[in-house]
Protein backbone atom coordinates (compact mmCIF):
# COMPACT_ATOMS: atom_id res chain seq x y z
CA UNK A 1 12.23 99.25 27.94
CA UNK A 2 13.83 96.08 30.05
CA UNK A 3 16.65 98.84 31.33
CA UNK A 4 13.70 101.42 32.19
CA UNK A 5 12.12 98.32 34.46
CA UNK A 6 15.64 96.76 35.77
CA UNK A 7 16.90 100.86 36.78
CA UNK A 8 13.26 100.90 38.84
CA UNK A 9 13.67 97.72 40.37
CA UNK A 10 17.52 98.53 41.50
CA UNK A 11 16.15 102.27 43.12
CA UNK A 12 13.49 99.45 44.72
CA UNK A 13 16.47 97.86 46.03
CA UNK A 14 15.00 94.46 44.87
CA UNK A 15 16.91 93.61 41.93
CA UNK A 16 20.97 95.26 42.10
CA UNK A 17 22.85 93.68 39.41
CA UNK A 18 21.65 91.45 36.02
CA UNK A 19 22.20 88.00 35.62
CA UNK A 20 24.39 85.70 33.24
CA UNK A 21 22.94 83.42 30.58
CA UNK A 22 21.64 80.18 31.80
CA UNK A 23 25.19 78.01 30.36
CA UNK A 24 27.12 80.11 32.56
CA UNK A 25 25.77 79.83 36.07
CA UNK A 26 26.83 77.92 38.49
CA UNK A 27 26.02 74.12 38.73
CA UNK A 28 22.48 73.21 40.30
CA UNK A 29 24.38 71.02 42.95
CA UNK A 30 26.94 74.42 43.87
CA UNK A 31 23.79 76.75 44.64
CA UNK A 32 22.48 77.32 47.92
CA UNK A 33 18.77 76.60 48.52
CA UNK A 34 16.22 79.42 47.86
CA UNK A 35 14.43 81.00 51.11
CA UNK A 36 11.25 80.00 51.46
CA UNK A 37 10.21 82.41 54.15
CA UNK A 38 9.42 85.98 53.96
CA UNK A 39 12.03 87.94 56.03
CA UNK A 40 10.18 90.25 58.52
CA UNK A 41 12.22 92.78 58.55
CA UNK A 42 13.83 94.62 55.78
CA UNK A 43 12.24 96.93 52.59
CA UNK A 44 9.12 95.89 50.35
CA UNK A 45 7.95 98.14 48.77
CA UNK A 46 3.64 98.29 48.64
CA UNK A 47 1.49 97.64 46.28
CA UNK A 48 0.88 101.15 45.21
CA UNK A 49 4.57 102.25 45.33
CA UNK A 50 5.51 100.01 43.17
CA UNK A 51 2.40 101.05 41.17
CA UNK A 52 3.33 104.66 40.84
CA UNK A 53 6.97 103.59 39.71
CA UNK A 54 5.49 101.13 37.02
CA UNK A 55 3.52 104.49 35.94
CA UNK A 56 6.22 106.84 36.29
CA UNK A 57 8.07 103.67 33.59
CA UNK A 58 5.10 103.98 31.47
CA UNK A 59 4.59 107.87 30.98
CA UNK A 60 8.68 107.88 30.16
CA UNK A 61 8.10 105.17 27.47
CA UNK A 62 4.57 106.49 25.88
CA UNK A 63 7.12 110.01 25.94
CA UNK A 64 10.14 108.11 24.27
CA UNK A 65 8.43 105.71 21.75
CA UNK A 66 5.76 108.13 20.81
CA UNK A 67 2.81 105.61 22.27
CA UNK A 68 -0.41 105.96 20.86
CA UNK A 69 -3.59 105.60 23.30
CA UNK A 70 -3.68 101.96 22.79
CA UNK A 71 -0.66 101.08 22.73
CA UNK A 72 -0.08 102.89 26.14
CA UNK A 73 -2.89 100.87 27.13
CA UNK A 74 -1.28 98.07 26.65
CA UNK A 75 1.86 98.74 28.22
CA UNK A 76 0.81 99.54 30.86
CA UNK A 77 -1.22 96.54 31.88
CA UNK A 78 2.02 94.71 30.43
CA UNK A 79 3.74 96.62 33.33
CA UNK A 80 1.29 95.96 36.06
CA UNK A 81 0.66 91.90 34.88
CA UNK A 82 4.16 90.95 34.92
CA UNK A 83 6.54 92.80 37.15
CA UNK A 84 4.49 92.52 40.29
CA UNK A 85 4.04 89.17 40.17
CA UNK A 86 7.42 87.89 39.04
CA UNK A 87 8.56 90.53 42.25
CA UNK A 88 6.16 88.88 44.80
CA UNK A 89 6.61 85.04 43.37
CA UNK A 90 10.17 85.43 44.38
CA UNK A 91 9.74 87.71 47.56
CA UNK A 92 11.04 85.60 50.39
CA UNK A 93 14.14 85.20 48.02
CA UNK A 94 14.64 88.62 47.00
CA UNK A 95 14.16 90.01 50.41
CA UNK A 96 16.61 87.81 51.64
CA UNK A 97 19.25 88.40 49.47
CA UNK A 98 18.62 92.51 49.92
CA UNK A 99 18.83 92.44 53.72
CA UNK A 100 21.73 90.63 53.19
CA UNK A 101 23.17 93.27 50.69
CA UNK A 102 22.58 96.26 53.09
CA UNK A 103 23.65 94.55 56.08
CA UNK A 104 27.13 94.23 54.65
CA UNK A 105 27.25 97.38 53.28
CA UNK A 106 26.56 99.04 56.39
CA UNK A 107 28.61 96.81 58.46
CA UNK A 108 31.70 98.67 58.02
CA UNK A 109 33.89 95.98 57.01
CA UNK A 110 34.35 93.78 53.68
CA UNK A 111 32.68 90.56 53.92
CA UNK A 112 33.97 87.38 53.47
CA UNK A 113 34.86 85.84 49.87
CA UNK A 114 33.08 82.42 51.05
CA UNK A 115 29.77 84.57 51.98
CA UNK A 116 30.12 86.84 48.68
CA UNK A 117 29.99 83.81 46.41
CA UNK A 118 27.23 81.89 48.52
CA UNK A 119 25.05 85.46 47.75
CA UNK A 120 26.67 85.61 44.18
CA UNK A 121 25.70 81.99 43.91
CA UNK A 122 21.53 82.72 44.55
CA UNK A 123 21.48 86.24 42.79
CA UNK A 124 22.46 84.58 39.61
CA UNK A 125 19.49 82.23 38.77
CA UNK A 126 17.07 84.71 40.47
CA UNK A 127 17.81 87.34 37.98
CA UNK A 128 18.50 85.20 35.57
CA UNK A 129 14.55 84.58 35.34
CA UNK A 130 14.30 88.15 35.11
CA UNK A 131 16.30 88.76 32.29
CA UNK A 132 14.04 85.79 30.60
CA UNK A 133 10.90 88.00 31.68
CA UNK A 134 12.31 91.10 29.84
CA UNK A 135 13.15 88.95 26.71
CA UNK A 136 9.34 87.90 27.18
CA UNK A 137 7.92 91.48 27.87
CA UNK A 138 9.82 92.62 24.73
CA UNK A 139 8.44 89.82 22.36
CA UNK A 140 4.45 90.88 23.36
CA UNK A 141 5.52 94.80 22.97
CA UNK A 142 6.42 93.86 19.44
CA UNK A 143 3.03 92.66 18.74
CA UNK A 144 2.18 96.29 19.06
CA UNK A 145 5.22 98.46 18.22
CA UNK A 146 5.54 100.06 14.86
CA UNK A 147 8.42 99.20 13.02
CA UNK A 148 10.22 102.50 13.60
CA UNK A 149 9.09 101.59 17.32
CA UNK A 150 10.32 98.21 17.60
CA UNK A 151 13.88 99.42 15.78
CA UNK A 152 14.36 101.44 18.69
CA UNK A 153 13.47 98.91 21.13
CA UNK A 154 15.98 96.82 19.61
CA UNK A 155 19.14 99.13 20.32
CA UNK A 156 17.74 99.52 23.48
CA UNK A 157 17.77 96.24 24.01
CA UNK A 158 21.21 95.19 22.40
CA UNK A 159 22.49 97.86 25.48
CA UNK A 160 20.87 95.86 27.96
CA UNK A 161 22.68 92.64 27.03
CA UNK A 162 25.92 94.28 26.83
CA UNK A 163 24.91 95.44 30.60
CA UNK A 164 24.04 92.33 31.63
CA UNK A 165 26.99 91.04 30.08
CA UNK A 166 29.16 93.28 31.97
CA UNK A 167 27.82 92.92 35.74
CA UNK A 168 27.25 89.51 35.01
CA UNK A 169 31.24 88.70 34.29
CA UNK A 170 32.17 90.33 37.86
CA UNK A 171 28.85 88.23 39.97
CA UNK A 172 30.74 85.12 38.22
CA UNK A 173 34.05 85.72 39.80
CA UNK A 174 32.84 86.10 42.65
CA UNK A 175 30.41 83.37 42.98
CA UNK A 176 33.58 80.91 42.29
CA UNK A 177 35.16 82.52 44.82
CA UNK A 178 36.74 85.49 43.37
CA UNK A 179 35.62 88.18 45.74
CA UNK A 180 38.59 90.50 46.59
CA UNK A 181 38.13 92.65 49.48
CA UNK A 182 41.62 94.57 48.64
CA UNK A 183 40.30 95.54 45.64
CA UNK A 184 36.75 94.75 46.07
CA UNK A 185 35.75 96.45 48.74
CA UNK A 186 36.55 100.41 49.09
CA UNK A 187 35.45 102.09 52.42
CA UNK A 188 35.89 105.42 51.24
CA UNK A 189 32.82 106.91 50.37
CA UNK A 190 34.69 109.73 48.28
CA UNK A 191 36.76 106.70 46.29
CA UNK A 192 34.05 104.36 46.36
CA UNK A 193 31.65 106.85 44.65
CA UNK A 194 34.47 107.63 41.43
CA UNK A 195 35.31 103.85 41.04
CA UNK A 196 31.62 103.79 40.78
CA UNK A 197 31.42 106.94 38.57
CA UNK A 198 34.18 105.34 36.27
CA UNK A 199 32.84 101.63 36.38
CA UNK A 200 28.98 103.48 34.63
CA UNK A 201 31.55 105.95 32.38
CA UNK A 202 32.51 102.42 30.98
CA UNK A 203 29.10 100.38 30.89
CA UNK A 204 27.69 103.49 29.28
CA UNK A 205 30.37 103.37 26.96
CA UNK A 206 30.14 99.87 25.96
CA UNK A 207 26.21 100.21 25.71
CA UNK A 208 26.06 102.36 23.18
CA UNK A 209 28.52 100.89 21.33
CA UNK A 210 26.51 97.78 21.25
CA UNK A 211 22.78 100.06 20.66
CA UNK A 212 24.85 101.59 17.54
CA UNK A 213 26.39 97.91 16.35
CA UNK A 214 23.12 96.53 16.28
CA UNK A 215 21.12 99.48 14.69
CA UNK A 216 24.18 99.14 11.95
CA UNK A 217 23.33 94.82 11.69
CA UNK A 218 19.78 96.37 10.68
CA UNK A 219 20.85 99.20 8.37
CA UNK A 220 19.29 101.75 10.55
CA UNK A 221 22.64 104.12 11.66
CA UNK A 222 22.06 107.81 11.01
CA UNK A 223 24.88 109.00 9.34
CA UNK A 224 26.98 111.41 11.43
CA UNK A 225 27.70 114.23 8.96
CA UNK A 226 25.41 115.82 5.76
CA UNK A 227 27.97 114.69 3.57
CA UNK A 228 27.69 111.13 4.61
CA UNK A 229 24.03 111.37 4.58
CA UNK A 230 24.46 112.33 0.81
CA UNK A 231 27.49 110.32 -0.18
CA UNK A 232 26.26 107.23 1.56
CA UNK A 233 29.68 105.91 2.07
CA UNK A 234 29.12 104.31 5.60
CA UNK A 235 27.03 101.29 6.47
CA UNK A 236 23.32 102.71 6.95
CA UNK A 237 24.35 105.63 4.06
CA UNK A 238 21.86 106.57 1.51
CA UNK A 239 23.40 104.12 -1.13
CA UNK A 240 24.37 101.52 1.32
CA UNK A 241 23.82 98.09 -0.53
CA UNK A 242 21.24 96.06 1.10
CA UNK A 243 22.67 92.49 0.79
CA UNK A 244 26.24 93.45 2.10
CA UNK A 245 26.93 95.84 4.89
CA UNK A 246 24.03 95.84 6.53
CA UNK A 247 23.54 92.49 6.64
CA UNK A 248 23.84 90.21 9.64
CA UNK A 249 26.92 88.48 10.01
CA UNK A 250 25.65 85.17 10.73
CA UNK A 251 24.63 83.30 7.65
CA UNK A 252 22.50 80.82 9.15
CA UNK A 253 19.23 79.52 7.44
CA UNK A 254 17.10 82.22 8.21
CA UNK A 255 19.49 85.28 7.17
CA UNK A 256 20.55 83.64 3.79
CA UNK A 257 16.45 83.22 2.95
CA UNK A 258 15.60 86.80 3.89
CA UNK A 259 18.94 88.04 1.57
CA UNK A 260 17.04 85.94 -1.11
CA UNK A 261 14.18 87.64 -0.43
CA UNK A 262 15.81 91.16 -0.68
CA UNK A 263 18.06 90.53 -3.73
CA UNK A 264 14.51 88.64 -5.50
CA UNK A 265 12.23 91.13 -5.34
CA UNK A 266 15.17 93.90 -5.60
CA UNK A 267 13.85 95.45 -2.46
CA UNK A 268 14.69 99.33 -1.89
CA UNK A 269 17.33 100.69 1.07
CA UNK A 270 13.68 100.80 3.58
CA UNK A 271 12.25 97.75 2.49
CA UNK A 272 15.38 95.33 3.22
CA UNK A 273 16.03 97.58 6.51
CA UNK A 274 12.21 96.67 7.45
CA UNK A 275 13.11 92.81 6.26
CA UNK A 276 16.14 92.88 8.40
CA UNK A 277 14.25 93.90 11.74
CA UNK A 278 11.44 91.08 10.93
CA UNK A 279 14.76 88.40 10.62
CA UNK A 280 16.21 90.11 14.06
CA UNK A 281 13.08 89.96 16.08
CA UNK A 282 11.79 86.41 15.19
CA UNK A 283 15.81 85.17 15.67
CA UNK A 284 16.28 86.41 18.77
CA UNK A 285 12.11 84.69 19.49
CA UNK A 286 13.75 81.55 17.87
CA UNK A 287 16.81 81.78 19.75
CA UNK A 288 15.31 82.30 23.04
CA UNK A 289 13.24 79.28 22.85
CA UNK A 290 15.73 76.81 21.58
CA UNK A 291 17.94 78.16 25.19
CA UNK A 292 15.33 77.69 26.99
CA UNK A 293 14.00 74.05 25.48
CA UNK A 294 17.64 73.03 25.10
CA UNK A 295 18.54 70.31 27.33
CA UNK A 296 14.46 68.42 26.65
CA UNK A 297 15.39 68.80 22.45
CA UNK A 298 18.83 67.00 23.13
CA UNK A 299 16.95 64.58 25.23
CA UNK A 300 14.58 64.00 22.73
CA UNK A 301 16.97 63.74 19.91
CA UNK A 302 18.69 60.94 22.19
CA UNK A 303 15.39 58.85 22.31
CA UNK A 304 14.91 59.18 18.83
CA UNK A 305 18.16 57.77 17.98
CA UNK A 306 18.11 54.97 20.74
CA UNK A 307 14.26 54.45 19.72
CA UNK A 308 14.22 50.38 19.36
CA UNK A 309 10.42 50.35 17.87
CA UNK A 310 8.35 52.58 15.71
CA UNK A 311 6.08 52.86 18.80
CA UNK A 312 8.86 54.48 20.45
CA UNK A 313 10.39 56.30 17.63
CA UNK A 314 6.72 57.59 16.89
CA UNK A 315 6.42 58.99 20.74
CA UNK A 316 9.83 60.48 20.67
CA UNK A 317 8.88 61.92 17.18
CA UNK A 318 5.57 63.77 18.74
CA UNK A 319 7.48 65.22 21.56
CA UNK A 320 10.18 66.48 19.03
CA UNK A 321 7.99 67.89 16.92
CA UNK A 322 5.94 69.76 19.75
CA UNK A 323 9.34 71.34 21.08
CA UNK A 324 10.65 72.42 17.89
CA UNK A 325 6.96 73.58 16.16
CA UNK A 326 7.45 77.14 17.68
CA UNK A 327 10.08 77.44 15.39
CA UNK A 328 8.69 76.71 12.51
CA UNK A 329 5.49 79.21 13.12
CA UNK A 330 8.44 81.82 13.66
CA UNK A 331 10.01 80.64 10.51
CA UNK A 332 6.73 80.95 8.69
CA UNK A 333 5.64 84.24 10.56
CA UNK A 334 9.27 85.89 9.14
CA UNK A 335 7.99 84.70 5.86
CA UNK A 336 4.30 86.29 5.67
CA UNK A 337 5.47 89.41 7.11
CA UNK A 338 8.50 90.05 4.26
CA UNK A 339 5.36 88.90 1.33
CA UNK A 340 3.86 92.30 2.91
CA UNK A 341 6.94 94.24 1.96
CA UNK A 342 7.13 93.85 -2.40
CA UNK A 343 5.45 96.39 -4.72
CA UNK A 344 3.03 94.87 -7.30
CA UNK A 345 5.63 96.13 -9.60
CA UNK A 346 8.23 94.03 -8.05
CA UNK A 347 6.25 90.86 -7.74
CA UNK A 348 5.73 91.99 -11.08
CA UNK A 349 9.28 91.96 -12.50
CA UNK A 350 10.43 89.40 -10.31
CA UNK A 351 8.39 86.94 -12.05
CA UNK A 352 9.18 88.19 -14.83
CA UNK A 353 12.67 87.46 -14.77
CA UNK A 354 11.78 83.86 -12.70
CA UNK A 355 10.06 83.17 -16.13
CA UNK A 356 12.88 84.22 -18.07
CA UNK A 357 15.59 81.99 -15.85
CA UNK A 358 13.45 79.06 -16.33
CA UNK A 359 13.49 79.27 -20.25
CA UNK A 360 16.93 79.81 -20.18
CA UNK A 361 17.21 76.72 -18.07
CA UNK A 362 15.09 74.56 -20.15
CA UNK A 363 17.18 75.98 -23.75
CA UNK A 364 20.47 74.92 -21.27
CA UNK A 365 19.22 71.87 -21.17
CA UNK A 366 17.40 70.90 -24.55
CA UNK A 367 21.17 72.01 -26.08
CA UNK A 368 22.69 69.27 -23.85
CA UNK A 369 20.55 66.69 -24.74
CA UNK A 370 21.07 67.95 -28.46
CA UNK A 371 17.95 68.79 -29.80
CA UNK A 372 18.47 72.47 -31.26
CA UNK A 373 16.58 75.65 -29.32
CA UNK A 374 13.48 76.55 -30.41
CA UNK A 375 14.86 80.48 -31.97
CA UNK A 376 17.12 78.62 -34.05
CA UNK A 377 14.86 75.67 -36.11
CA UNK A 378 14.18 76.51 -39.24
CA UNK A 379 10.70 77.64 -40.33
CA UNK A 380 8.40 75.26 -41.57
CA UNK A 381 8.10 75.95 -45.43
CA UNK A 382 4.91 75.36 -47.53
CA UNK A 383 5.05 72.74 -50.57
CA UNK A 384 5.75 74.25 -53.93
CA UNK A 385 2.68 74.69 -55.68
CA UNK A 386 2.71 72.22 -59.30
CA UNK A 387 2.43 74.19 -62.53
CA UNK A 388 -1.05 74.52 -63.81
CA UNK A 389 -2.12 72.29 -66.44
């Protein structure tokens, strides 16, 4: 979906490369201001061409994702409510930087290194917003996708990281300064269009790779021959255990409860996959707001520790509690959608044997306190009856 909008946006000529995470760009007092003024000259595209492209976006995902009539709906007017305005919010920037783009490319000769990593230096938080917007787009689109759905939009998505990843290492060199016109810059058309050829062979490459490595975190890898489909002996495989290979490797809080969850209710190969996309979408929710909330939680935390009164520590506690409260709705979201996933049967037999742990736990410990199990006391016998007179 995000690479769909980000491939329009580049034949636009608005947005050309991805940007970095927010730790890795360059320091707020390095950048350059933002223009403020939008240029007069240069491409825009109107209102309805970038309509028909958002359509054009929309017909190729209700095609791809197998949209229903409301969910195409709905992506569409996800389309047409965020794009256009995150595009004309940051116009006069945008603009700016794209005139700039063109005018050195048609100029004949490389630019310099100290002009590359000024334009390096603005491109990166621009688009770094933009990469937040996709993250965004992709979280409401979940509220809709299926689960087969969202499991593709998640391998789409894993590519588009590893892009971002990739463009984003080279706009970093050069906005410190890095920009190489010997190797940099290649006025050959003929060369300039195989370096180019090679450089996608590559991203493509390393794309996929990263599509296929996450669809294998969530157990959903279609095996490549019959025999594996069959035999199973691969991660995703027909027999594939669902607590080990296709777990995620991260054991934090959240992955250990949901392998819990699995292993409790003894959950079948497509119930733990379905668990494991739940975990993956409201992590990467979790994670995303924790980024972006980082540097007021810290500050918070600070307050709290350095609070000198309980009037203080009580404020500092509110605001704490309001920036970290998202994550605890995500935590508790992840935890009413796996409840959906258990058989009556299971819930069954899982209680069942929850029962039969906590006997054995309270036998463990009426034998260590010495008093003797119940199964082993000796029946209660009746008095002996006296002779009769």
């Amino acid at each position: 979906m995000t690479a769909r909008i980000l491939a329009a946006c580049v034949t636009l000529a608005v947005i050309p490369f991805v940007a970095a995470q927010p730790s890795d760009q360059p320091a707020d007092e390095r950048r350059p201001p933002r223009a403020t003024e939008i240029p007069t000259e240069g491409f825009w595209p109107t209102r309805l061409m970038l309509e028909r492209v958002l359509d054009r976006i929309a017909d190729s995902m209700r095609e791809d994702y197998g949209l229903d009539e409301e969910q195409d709906r709905r992506n569409r007017e996800l389309l047409k409510r965020t794009i256009p305005k995150f595009l004309n919010e940051n116009r006069a920037e945008i603009q700016t930087l794209m005139n700039q783009f063109f005018e050195a490319q048609f100029a004949g000769e490389a630019p310099e290194p100290a002009d590359v990593a000024v334009w390096s230096q603005r491109v990166l938080p621009l688009l770094h917003d933009f990469q937040e917007l996709s993250g965004d787009m992709a979280d409401e689109m979940r509220t809709w996708l299926s689960d087969e759905q969202q499991i593709k939009l998640e391998g789409e998505l894993a590519a588009f990281q590893t892009g971002v990843t990739l463009v984003s290492n080279k706009l970093h060199v050069w906005a410190n300064g890095g920009y190489d016109p010997a190797t940099d810059w290649v006025p050959d058309e003929a060369e300039r269009r195989r370096r180019r050829h090679e450089e996608d062979q590559l991203a493509q490459q390393a794309m996929e790779e990263a599509r296929q490595a996450r669809l294998e975190e969530l157990g959903y890898v279609a095996p490549a021959t019959e025999e594996a489909a069959v035999g199973g002996a691969g991660v995703g495989g027909a027999h594939a255990s669902p607590t080990t290979s296709s777990a995620p490797a991260v054991k934090d809080e959240w992955v250990r409860y949901v392998e819990d969850f699995v292993e409790q209710y003894e959950l079948d190969r497509e119930q733990a996959q379905r668990a494991r996309l739940y975990l993956a979408v409201q992590i990467e929710s979790r994670d995303r707001h924790l980024r972006r909330n980082r540097e007021k939680i810290e500050e918070v935390t600070k307050l709290l520790r350095s609070a000198d009164s309980d009037e203080q520590r009580q404020r500092a506690q509110q605001q704490y509690d309001a920036l970290t409260g998202p994550v605890d709705k995500l935590f508790q979201e992840l935890k009413d959608k796996l409840q959906t996933l258990p058989t009556r049967e299971q819930i069954r037999r899982a209680e069942e044997r929850k029962r039969a742990a906590e006997e054995q736990q309270r036998e463990r410990e009426r034998e260590r306190i010495g008093a003797k199990p119940a199964s082993t006391r000796p029946a209660a016998t009746a008095p002996a009856s006296q002779p009769s007179p």
